[in-house]
C-alpha atoms as a PDB file:
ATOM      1  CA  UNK A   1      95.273 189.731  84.592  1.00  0.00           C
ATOM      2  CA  UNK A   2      97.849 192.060  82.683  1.00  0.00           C
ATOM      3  CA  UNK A   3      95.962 195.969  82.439  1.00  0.00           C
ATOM      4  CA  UNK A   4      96.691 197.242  79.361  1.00  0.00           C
ATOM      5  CA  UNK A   5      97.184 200.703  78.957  1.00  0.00           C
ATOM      6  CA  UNK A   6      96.473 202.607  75.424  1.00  0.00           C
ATOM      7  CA  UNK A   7      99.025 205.538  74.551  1.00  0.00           C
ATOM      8  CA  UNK A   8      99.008 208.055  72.075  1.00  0.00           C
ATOM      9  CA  UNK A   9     102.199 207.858  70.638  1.00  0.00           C
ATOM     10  CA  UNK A  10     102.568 211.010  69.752  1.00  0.00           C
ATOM     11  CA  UNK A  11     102.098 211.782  73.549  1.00  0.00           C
ATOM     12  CA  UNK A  12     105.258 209.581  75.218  1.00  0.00           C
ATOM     13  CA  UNK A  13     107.974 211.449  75.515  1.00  0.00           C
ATOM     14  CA  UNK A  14     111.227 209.938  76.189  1.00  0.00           C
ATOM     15  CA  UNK A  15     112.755 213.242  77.596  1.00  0.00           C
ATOM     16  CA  UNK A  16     110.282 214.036  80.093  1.00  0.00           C
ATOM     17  CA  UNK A  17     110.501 210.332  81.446  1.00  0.00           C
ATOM     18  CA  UNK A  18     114.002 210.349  81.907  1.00  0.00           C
ATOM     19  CA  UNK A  19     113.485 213.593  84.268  1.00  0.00           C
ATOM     20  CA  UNK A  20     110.852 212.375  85.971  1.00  0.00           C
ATOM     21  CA  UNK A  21     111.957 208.473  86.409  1.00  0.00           C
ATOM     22  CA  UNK A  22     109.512 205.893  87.228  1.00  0.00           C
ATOM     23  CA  UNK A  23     107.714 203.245  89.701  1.00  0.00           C
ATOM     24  CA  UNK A  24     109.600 199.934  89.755  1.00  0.00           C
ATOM     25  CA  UNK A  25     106.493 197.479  91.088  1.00  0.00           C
ATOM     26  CA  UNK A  26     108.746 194.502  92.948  1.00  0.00           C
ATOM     27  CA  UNK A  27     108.275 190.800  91.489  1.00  0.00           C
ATOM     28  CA  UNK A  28     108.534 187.561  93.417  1.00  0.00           C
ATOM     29  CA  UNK A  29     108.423 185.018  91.397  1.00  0.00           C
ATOM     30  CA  UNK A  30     107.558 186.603  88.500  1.00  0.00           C
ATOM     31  CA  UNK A  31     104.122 188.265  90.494  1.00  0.00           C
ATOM     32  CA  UNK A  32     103.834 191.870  91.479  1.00  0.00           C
ATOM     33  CA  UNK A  33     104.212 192.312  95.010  1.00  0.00           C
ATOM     34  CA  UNK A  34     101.373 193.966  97.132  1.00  0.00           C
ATOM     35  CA  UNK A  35     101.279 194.729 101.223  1.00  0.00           C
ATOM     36  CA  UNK A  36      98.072 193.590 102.470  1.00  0.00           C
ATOM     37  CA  UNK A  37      98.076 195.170 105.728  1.00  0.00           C
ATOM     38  CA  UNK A  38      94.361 196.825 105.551  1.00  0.00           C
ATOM     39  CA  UNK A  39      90.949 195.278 104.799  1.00  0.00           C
ATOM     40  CA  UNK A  40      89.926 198.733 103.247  1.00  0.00           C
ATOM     41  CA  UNK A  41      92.920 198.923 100.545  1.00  0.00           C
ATOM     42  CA  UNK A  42      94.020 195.435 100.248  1.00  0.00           C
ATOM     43  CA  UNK A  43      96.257 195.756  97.175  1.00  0.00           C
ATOM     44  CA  UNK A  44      99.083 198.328  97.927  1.00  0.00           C
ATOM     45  CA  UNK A  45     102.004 198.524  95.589  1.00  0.00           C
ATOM     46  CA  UNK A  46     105.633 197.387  97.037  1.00  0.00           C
ATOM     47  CA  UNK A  47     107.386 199.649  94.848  1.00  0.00           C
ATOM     48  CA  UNK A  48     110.456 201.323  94.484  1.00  0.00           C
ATOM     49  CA  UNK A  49     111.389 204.587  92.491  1.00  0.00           C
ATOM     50  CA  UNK A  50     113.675 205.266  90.173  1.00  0.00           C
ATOM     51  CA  UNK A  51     115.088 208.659  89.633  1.00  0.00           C
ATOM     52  CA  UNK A  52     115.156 210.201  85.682  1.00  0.00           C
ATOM     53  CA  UNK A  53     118.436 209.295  84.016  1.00  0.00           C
ATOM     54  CA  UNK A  54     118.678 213.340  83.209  1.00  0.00           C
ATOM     55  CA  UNK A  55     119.884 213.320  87.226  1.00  0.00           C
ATOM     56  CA  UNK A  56     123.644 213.603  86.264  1.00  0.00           C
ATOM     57  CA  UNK A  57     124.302 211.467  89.566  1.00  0.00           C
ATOM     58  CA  UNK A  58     122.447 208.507  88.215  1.00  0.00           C
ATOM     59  CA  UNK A  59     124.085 208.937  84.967  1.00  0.00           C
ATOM     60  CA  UNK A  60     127.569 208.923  85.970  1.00  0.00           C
ATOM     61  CA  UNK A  61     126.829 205.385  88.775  1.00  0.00           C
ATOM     62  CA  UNK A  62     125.488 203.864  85.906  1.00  0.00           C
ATOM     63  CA  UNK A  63     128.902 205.031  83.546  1.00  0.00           C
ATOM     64  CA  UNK A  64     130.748 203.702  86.766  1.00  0.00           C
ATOM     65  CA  UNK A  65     129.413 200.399  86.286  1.00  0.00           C
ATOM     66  CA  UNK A  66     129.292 200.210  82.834  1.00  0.00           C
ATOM     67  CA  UNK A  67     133.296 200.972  82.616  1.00  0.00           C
ATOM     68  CA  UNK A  68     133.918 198.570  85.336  1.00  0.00           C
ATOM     69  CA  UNK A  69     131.943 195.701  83.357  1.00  0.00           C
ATOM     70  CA  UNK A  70     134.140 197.140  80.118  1.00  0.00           C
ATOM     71  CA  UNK A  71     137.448 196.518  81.800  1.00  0.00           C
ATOM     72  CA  UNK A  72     136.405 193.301  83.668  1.00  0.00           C
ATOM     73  CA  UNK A  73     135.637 191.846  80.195  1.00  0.00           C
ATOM     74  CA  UNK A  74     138.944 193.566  78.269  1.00  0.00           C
ATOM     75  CA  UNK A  75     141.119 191.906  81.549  1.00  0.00           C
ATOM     76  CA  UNK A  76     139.039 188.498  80.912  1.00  0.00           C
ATOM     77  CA  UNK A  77     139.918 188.816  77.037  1.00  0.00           C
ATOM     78  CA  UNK A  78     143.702 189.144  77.582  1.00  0.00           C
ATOM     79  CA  UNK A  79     143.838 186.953  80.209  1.00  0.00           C
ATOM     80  CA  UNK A  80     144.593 182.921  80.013  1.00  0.00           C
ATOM     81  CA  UNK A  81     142.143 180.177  80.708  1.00  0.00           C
ATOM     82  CA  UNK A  82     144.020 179.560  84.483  1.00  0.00           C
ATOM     83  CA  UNK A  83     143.977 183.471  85.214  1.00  0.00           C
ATOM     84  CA  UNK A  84     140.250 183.733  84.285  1.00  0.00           C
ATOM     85  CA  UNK A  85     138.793 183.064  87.583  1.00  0.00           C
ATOM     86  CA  UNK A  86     141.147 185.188  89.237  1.00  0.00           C
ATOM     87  CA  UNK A  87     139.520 187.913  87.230  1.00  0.00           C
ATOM     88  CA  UNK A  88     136.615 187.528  87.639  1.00  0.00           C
ATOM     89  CA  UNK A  89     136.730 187.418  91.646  1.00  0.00           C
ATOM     90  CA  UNK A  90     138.691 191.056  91.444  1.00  0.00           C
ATOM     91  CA  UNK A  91     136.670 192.531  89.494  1.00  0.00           C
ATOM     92  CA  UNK A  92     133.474 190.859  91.324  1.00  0.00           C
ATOM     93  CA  UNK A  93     133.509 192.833  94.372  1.00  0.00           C
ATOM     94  CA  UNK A  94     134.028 196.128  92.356  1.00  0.00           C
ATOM     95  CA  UNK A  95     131.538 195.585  90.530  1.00  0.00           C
ATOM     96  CA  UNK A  96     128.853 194.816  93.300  1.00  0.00           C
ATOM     97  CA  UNK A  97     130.243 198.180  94.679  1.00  0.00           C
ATOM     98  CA  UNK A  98     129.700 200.197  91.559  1.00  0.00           C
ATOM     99  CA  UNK A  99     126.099 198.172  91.385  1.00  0.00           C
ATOM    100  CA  UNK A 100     125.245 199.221  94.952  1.00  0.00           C
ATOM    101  CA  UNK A 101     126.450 203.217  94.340  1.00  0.00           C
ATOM    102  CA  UNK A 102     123.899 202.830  91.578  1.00  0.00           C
ATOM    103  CA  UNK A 103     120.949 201.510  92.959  1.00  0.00           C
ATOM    104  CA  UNK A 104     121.837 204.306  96.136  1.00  0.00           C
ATOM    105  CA  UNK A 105     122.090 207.002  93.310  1.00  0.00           C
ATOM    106  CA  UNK A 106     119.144 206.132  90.814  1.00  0.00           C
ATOM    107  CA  UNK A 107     116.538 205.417  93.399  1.00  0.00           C
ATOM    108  CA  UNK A 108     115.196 207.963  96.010  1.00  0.00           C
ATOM    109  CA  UNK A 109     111.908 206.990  97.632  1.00  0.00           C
ATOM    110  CA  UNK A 110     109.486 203.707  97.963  1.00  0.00           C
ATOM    111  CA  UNK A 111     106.119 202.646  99.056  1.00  0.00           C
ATOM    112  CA  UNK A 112     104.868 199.653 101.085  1.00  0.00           C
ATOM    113  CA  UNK A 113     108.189 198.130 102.011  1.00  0.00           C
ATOM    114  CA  UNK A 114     107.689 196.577 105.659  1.00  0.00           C
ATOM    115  CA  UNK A 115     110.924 194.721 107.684  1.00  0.00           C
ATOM    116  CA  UNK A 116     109.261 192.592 110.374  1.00  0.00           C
ATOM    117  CA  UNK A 117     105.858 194.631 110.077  1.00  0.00           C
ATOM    118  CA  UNK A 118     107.180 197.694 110.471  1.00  0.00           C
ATOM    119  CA  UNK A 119     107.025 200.319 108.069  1.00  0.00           C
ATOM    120  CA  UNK A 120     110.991 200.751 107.047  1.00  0.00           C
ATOM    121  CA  UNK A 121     112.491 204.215 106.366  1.00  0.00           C
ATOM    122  CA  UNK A 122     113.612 204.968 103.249  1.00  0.00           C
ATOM    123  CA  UNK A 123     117.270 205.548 103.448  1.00  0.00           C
ATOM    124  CA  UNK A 124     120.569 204.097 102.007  1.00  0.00           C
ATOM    125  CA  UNK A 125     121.044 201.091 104.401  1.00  0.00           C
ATOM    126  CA  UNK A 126     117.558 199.934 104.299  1.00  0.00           C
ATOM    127  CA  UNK A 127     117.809 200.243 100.506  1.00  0.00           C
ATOM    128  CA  UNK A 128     120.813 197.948 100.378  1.00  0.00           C
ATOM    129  CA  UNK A 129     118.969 195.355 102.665  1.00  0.00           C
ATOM    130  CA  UNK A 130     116.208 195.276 100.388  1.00  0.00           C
ATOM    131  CA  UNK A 131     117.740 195.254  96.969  1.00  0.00           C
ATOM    132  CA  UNK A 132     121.417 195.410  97.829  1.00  0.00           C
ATOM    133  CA  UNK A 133     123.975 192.725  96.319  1.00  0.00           C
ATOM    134  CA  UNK A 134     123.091 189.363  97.693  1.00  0.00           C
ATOM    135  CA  UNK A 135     119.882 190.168  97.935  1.00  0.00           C
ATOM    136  CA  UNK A 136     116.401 188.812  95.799  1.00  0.00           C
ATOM    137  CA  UNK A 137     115.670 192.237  94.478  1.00  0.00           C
ATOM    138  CA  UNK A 138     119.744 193.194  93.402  1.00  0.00           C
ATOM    139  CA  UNK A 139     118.828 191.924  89.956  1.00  0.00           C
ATOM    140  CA  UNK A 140     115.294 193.369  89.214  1.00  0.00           C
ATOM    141  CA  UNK A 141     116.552 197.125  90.353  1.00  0.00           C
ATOM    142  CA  UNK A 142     119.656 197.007  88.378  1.00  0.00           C
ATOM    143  CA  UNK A 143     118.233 195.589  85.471  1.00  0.00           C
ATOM    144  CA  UNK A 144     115.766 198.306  85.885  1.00  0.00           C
ATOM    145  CA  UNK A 145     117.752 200.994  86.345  1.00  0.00           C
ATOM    146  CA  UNK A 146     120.248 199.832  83.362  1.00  0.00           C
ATOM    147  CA  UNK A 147     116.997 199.643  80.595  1.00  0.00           C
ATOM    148  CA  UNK A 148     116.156 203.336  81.936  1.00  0.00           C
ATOM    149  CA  UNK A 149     120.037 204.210  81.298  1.00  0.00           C
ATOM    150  CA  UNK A 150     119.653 202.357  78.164  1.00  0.00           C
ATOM    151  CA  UNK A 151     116.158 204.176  77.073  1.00  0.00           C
ATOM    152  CA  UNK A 152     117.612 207.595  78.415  1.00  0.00           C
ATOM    153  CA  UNK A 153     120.574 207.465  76.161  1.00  0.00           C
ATOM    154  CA  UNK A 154     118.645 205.929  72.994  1.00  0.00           C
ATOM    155  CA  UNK A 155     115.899 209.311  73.342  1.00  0.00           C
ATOM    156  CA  UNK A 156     118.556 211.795  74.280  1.00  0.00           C
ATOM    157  CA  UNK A 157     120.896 210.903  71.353  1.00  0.00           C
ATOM    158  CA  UNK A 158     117.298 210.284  68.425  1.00  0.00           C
END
């Protein structure tokens, strides 16, 4: 089952996350994700990492999306009921682009990840083919990476 982990509250500090970032452990349906390649360490982590928010290059993909989500929804406000879908499909495709700057800018490293059982490098195209737009991870990073933005801004502004 779930590990629970006891914290001293007075010990978490908000700050010091958002420099450091975090471990994003993958999810298929809804279970952690674990290679089992080795009879001697059978549970290894498929995990990704997430830079601190205090990296101003994270901070301004995630403003990037977050204006292009503000504008999508202002042009879907003003817009009539025929020009909605129109809308939406602009602003679609520039908004998996600000998505996929994102995940390239907020995460820098991972563990475990095997294509074809191969070990695959870390770098910005294998990132994107892992949990790129389109793909079954695009919504677990972002969503990820947007409640670090959104925990980052909450303990930088207390």
């Amino acid at each position: 089952g779930a590990r629970s982990v006891m914290a001293d509250f007075a010990q978490l500090d908000l700050k010091a996350a958002s420099e450091e970032g975090s471990w994003l452990h993958l999810e298929h349906d809804g279970e952690p994700m674990f290679l089992d390649d080795d009879a001697e360490r059978p549970e290894k982590p498929q995990r990704i990492h997430i830079k601190g928010m205090a990296d101003p290059k994270v901070m301004a993909a995630c403003r990037a999306v977050t204006r292009t989500q503000t504008l999508m929804q202002d042009r879907l406000a003003r817009s009539s009921e025929k020009d909605a879908e129109g809308v939406v499909k602009k602003f679609e495709a520039k908004l998996e682009d600000a998505m996929s700057d994102m995940i390239v800018a907020a995460c820098d490293d991972w563990e475990n990840i095997t294509w074809a059982g191969e070990a695959l490098e870390f770098n910005r195209e294998n990132l994107l083919k892992i949990c790129g737009s389109g793909t079954l991870f695009f919504k677990q990073v972002t969503d990820a990476i947007q409640e670090h933005k959104r925990l980052f801004t909450n303990a930088a502004s207390a």
